[in-house]
C-alpha atoms as a PDB file:
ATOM      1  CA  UNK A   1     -29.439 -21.042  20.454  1.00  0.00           C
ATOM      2  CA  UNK A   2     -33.416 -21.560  19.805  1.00  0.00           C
ATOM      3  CA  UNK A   3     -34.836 -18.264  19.205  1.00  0.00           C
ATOM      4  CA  UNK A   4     -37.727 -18.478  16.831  1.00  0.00           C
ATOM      5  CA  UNK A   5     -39.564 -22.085  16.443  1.00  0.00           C
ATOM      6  CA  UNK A   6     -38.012 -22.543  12.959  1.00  0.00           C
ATOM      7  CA  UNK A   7     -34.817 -23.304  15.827  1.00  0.00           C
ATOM      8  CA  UNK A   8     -37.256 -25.453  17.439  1.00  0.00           C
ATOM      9  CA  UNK A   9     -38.308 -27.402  14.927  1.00  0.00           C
ATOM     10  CA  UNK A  10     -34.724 -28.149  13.958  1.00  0.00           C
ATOM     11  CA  UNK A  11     -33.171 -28.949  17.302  1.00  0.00           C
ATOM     12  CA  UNK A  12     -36.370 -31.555  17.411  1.00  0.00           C
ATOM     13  CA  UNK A  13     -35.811 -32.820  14.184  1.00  0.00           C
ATOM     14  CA  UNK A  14     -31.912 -33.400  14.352  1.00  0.00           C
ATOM     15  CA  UNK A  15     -32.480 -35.224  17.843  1.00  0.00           C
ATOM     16  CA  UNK A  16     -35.748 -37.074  17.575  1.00  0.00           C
ATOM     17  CA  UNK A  17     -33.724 -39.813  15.249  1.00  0.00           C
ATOM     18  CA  UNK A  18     -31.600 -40.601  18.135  1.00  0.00           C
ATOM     19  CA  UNK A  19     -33.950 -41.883  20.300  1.00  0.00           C
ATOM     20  CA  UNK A  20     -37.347 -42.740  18.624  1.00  0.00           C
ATOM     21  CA  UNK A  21     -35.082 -44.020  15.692  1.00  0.00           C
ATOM     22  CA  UNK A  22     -37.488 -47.565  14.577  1.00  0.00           C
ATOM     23  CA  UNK A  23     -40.788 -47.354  12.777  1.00  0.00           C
ATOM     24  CA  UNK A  24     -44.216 -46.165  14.081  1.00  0.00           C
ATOM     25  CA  UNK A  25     -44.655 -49.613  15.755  1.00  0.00           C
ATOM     26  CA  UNK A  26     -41.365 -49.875  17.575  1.00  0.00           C
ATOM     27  CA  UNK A  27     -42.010 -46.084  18.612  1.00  0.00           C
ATOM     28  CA  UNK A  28     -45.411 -47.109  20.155  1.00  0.00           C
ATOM     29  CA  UNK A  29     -44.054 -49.978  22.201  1.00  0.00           C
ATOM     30  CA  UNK A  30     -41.517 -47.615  22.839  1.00  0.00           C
ATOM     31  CA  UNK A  31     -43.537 -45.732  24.773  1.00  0.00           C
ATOM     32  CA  UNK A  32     -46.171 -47.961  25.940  1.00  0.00           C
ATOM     33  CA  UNK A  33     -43.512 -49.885  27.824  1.00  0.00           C
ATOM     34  CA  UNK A  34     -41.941 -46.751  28.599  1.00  0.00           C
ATOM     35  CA  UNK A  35     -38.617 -47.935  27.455  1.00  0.00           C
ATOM     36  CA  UNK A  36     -35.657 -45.474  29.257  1.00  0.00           C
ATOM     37  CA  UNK A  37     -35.396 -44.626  25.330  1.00  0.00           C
ATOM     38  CA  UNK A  38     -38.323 -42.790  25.258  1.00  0.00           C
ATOM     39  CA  UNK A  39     -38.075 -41.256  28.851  1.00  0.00           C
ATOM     40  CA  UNK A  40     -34.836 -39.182  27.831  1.00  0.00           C
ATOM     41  CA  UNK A  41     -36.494 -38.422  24.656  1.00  0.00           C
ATOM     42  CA  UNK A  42     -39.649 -36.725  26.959  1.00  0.00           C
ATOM     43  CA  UNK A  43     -37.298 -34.842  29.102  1.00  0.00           C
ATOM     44  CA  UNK A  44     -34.861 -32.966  25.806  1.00  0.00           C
ATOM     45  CA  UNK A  45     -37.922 -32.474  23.805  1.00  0.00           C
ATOM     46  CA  UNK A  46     -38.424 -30.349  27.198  1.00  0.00           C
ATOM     47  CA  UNK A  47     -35.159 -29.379  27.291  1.00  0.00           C
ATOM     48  CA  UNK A  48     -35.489 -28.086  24.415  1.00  0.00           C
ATOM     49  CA  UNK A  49     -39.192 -26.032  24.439  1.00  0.00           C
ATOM     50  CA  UNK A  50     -37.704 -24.572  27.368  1.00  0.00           C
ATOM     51  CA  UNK A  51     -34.815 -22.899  25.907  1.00  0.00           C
ATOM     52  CA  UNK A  52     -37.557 -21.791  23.308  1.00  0.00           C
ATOM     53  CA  UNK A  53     -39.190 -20.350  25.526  1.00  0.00           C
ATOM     54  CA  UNK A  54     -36.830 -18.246  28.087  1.00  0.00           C
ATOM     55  CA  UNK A  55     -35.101 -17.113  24.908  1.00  0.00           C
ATOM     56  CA  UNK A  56     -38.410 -15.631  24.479  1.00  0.00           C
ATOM     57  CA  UNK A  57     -39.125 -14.608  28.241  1.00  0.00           C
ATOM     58  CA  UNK A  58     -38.246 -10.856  27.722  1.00  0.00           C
ATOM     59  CA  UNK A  59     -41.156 -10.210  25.002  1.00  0.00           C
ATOM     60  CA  UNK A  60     -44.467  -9.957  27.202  1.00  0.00           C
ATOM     61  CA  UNK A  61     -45.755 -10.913  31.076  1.00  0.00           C
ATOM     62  CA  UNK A  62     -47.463 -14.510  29.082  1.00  0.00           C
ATOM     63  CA  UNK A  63     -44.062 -15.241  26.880  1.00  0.00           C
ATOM     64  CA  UNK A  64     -42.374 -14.702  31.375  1.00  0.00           C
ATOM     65  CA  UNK A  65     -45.449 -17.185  32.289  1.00  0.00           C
ATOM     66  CA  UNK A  66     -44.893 -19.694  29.481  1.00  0.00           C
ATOM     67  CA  UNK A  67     -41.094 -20.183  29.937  1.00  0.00           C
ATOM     68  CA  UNK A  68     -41.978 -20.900  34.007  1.00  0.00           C
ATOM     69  CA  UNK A  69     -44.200 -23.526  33.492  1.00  0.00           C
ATOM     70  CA  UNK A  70     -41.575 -24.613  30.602  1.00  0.00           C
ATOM     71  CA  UNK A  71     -38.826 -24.439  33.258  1.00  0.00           C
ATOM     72  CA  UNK A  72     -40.849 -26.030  35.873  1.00  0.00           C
ATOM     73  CA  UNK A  73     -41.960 -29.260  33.266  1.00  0.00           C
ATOM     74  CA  UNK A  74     -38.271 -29.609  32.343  1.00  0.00           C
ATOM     75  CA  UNK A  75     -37.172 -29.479  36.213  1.00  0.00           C
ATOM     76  CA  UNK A  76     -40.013 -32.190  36.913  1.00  0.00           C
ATOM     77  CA  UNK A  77     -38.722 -34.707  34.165  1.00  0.00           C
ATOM     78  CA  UNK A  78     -34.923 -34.296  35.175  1.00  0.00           C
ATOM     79  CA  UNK A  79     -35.551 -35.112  38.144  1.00  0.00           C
ATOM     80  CA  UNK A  80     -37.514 -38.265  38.115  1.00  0.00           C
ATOM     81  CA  UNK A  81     -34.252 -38.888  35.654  1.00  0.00           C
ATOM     82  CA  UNK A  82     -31.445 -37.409  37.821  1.00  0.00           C
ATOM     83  CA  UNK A  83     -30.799 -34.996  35.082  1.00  0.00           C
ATOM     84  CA  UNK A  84     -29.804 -31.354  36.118  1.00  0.00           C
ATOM     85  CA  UNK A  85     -29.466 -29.398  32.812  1.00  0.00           C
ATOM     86  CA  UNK A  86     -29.806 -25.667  32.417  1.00  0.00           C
ATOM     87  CA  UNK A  87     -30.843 -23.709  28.966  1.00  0.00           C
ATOM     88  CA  UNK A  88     -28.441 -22.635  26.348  1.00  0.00           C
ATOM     89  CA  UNK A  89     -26.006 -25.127  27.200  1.00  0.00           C
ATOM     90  CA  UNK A  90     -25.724 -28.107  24.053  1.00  0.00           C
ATOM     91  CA  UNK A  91     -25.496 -26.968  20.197  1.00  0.00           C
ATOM     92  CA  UNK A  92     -28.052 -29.674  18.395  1.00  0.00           C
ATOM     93  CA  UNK A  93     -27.965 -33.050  18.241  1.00  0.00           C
ATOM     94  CA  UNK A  94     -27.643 -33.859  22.214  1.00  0.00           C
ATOM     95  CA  UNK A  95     -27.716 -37.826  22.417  1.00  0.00           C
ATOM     96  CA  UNK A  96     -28.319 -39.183  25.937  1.00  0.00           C
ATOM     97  CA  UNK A  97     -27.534 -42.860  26.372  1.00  0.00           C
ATOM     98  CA  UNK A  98     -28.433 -43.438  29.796  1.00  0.00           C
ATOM     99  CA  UNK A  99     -30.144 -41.344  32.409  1.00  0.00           C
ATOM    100  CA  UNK A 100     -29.206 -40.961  35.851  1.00  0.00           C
ATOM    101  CA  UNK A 101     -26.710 -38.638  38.107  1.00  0.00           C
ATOM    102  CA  UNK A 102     -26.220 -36.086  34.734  1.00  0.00           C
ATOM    103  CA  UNK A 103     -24.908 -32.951  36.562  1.00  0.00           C
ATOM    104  CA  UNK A 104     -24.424 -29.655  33.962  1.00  0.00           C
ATOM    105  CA  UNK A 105     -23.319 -26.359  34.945  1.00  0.00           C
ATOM    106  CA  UNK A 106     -25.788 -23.538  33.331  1.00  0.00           C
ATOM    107  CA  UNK A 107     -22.068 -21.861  31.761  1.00  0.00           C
ATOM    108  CA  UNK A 108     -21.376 -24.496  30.568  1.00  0.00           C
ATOM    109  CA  UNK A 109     -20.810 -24.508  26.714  1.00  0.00           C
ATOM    110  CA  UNK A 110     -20.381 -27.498  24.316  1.00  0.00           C
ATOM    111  CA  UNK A 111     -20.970 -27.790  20.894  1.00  0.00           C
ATOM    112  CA  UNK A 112     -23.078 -30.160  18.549  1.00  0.00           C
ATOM    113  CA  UNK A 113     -23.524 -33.862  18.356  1.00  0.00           C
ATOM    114  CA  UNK A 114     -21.859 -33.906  22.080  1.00  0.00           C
ATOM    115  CA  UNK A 115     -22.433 -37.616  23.624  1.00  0.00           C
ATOM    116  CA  UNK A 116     -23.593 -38.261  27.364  1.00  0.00           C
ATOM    117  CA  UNK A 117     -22.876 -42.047  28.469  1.00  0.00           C
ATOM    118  CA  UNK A 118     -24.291 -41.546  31.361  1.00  0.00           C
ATOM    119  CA  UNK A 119     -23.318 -40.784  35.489  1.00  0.00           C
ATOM    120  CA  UNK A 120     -21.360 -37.228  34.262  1.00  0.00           C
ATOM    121  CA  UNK A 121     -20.768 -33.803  35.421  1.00  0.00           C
ATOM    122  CA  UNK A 122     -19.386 -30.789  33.659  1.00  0.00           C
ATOM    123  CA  UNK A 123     -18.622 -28.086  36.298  1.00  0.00           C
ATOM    124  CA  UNK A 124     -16.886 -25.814  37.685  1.00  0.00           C
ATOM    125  CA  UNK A 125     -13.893 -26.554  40.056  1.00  0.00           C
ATOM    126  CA  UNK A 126     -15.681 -25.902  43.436  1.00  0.00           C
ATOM    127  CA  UNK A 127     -13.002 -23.493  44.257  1.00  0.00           C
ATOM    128  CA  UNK A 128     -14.319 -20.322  46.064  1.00  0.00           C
ATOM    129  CA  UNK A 129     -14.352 -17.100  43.470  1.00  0.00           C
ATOM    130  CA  UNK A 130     -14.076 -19.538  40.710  1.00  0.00           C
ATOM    131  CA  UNK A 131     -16.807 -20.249  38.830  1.00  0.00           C
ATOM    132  CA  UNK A 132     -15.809 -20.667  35.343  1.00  0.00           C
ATOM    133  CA  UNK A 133     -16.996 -23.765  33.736  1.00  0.00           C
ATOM    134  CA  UNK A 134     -15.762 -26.284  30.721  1.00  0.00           C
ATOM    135  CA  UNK A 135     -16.386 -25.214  27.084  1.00  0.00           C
ATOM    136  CA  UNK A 136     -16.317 -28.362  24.895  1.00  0.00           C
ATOM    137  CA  UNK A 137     -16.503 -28.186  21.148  1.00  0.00           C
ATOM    138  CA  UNK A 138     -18.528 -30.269  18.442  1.00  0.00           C
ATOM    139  CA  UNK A 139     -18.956 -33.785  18.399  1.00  0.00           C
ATOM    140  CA  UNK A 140     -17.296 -34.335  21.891  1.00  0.00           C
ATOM    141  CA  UNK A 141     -17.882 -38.011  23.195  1.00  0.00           C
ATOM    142  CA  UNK A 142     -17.869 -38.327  27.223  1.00  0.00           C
ATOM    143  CA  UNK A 143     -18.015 -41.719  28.764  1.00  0.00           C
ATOM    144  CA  UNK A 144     -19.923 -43.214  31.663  1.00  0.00           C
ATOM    145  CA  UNK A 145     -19.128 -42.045  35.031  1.00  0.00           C
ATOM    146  CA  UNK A 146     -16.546 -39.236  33.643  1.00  0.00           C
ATOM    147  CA  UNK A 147     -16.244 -35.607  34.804  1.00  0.00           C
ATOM    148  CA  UNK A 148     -14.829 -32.546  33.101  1.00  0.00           C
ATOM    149  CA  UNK A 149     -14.178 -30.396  35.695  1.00  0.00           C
ATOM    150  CA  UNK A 150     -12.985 -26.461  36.421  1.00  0.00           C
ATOM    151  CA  UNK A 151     -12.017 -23.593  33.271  1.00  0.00           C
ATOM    152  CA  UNK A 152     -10.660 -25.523  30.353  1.00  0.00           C
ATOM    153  CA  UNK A 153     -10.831 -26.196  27.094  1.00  0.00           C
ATOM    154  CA  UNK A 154     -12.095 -29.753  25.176  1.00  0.00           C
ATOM    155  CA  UNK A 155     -11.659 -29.745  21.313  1.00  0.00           C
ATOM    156  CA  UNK A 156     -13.718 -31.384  18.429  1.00  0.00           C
ATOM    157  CA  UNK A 157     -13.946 -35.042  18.135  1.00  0.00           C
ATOM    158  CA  UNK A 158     -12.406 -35.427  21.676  1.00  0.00           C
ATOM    159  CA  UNK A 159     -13.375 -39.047  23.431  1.00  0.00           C
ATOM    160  CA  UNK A 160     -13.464 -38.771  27.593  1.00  0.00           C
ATOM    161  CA  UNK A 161     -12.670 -42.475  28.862  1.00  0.00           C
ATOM    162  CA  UNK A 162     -15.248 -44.036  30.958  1.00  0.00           C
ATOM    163  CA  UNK A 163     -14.419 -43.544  34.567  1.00  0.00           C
ATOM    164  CA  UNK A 164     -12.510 -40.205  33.465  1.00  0.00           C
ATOM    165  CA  UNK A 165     -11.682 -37.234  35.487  1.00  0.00           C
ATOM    166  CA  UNK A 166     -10.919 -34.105  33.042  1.00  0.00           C
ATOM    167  CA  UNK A 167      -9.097 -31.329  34.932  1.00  0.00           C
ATOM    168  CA  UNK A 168      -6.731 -29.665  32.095  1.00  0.00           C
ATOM    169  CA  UNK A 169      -7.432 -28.618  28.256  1.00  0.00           C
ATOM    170  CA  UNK A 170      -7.564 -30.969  25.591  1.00  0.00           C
ATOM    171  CA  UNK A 171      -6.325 -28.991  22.846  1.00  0.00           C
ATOM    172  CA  UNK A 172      -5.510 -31.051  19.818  1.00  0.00           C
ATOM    173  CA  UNK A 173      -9.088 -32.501  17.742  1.00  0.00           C
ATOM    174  CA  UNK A 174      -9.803 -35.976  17.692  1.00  0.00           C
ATOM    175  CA  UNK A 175      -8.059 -36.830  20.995  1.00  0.00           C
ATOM    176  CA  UNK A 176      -8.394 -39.968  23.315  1.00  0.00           C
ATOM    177  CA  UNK A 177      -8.197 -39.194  26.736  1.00  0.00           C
ATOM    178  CA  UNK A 178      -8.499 -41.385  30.113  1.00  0.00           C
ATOM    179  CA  UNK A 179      -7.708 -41.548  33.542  1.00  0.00           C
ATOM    180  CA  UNK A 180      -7.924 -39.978  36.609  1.00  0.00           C
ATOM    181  CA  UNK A 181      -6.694 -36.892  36.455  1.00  0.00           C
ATOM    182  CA  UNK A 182      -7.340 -37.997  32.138  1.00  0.00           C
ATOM    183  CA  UNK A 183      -4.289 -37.830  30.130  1.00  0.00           C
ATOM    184  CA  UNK A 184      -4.327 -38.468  26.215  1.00  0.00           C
ATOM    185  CA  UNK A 185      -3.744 -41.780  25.242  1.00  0.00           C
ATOM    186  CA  UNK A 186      -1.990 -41.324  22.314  1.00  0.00           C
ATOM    187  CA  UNK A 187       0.313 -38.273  20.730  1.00  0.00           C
ATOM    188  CA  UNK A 188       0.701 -36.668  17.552  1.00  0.00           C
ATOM    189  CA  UNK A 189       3.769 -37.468  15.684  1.00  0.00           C
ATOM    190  CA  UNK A 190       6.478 -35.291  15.549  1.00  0.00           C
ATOM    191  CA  UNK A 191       8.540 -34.366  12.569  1.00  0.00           C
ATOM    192  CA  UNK A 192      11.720 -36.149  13.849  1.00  0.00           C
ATOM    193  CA  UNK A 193       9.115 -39.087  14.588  1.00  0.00           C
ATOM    194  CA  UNK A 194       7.960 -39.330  11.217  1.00  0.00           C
ATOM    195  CA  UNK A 195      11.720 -38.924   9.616  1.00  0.00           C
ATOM    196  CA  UNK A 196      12.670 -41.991  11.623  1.00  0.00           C
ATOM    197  CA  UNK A 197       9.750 -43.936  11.032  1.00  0.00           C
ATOM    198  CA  UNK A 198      10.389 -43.395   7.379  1.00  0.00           C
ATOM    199  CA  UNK A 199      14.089 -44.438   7.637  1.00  0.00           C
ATOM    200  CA  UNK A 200      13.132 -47.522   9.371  1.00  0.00           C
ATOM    201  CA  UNK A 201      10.923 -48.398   6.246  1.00  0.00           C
END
């Protein structure tokens, strides 16, 4: 969470690199031909200073004012971008590969370093009286065009297929899931799998 601007400053620094990452040259051109790049990078670095700033709302009538017109610049961007993202919501390192039709529920939770291919929603099931969302872990990987949908779980490392419809928990790290409803596409050996595989050699 950014509370203080020493947060700030890191949040910045640990996702400035992932969009603006060439020399001074290639970041001019970047955004004198207002490469898509540079776009996303505009709309987190708002992302970001607004977070900053309703952190921060509570502490006086201007701090209230400030996060507003923080709130309202960050609205603005996302939506020339079709980017819906509320505050508190990624750990650092966010990386946005492609903007459009990026749907996040505000309790929401996912860790750092998560990955958004682009065309994805993480939200709530829809259901009447249930409005709890997903809670993805660190370095979570979610492909173009795939959902994670309703109250579950998505551990570290986990990679969300392209095209991908997530509707149940993914509790074992470093899984590969896919499909519609997403299943994992690959198991942990057992034991007994193991001993065999060993008696075979």
């Amino acid at each position: 969470m950014i509370s203080t601007k020493q947060d700030l400053d890191a949040y910045l620094d640990a996702e400035r690199s992932k969009y603006l990452f060439g020399g001074r040259k290639d970041t001019l051109i970047a955004y004198i031909t207002d490469d898509p790049r540079a776009r996303i990078w505009k709309y987190q670095k708002r992302l970001r200073i607004c977070e900053y700033r309703y952190n921060n709302r509570h502490r006086s009538p201007w701090h209230f004012l400030m996060f507003l017109w923080a709130r309202r610049r960050k609205n603005r961007s996302g939506r020339k971008l079709g980017i819906e993202i509320s505050e508190n919501v990624f750990g650092k390192g966010l990386a946005i590969y492609h903007y459009g039709n990026i749907v996040v529920n505000g309790d929401s939770s996912v860790g750092e370093n998560c990955i958004l291919h682009g065309d994805n929603c993480i939200g709530n099931s829809g259901k009447p009286d249930d409005f709890a969302a997903p809670r993805l872990g660190d370095g979570v990987d979610i492909g173009a065009g795939a959902s994670i949908v309703g109250s579950i779980s998505i551990a570290n490392g986990t990679r969300i297929g392209a095209g991908a419809v997530v509707t149940k928990s993914v509790e074992d790290p470093n899984t590969i899931v896919a499909g519609i409803p997403a299943r994992p596409l690959h198991r942990k050996k057992t034991d007994s799998t193991q001993a065999t595989s060993e008696q075979q050699i």
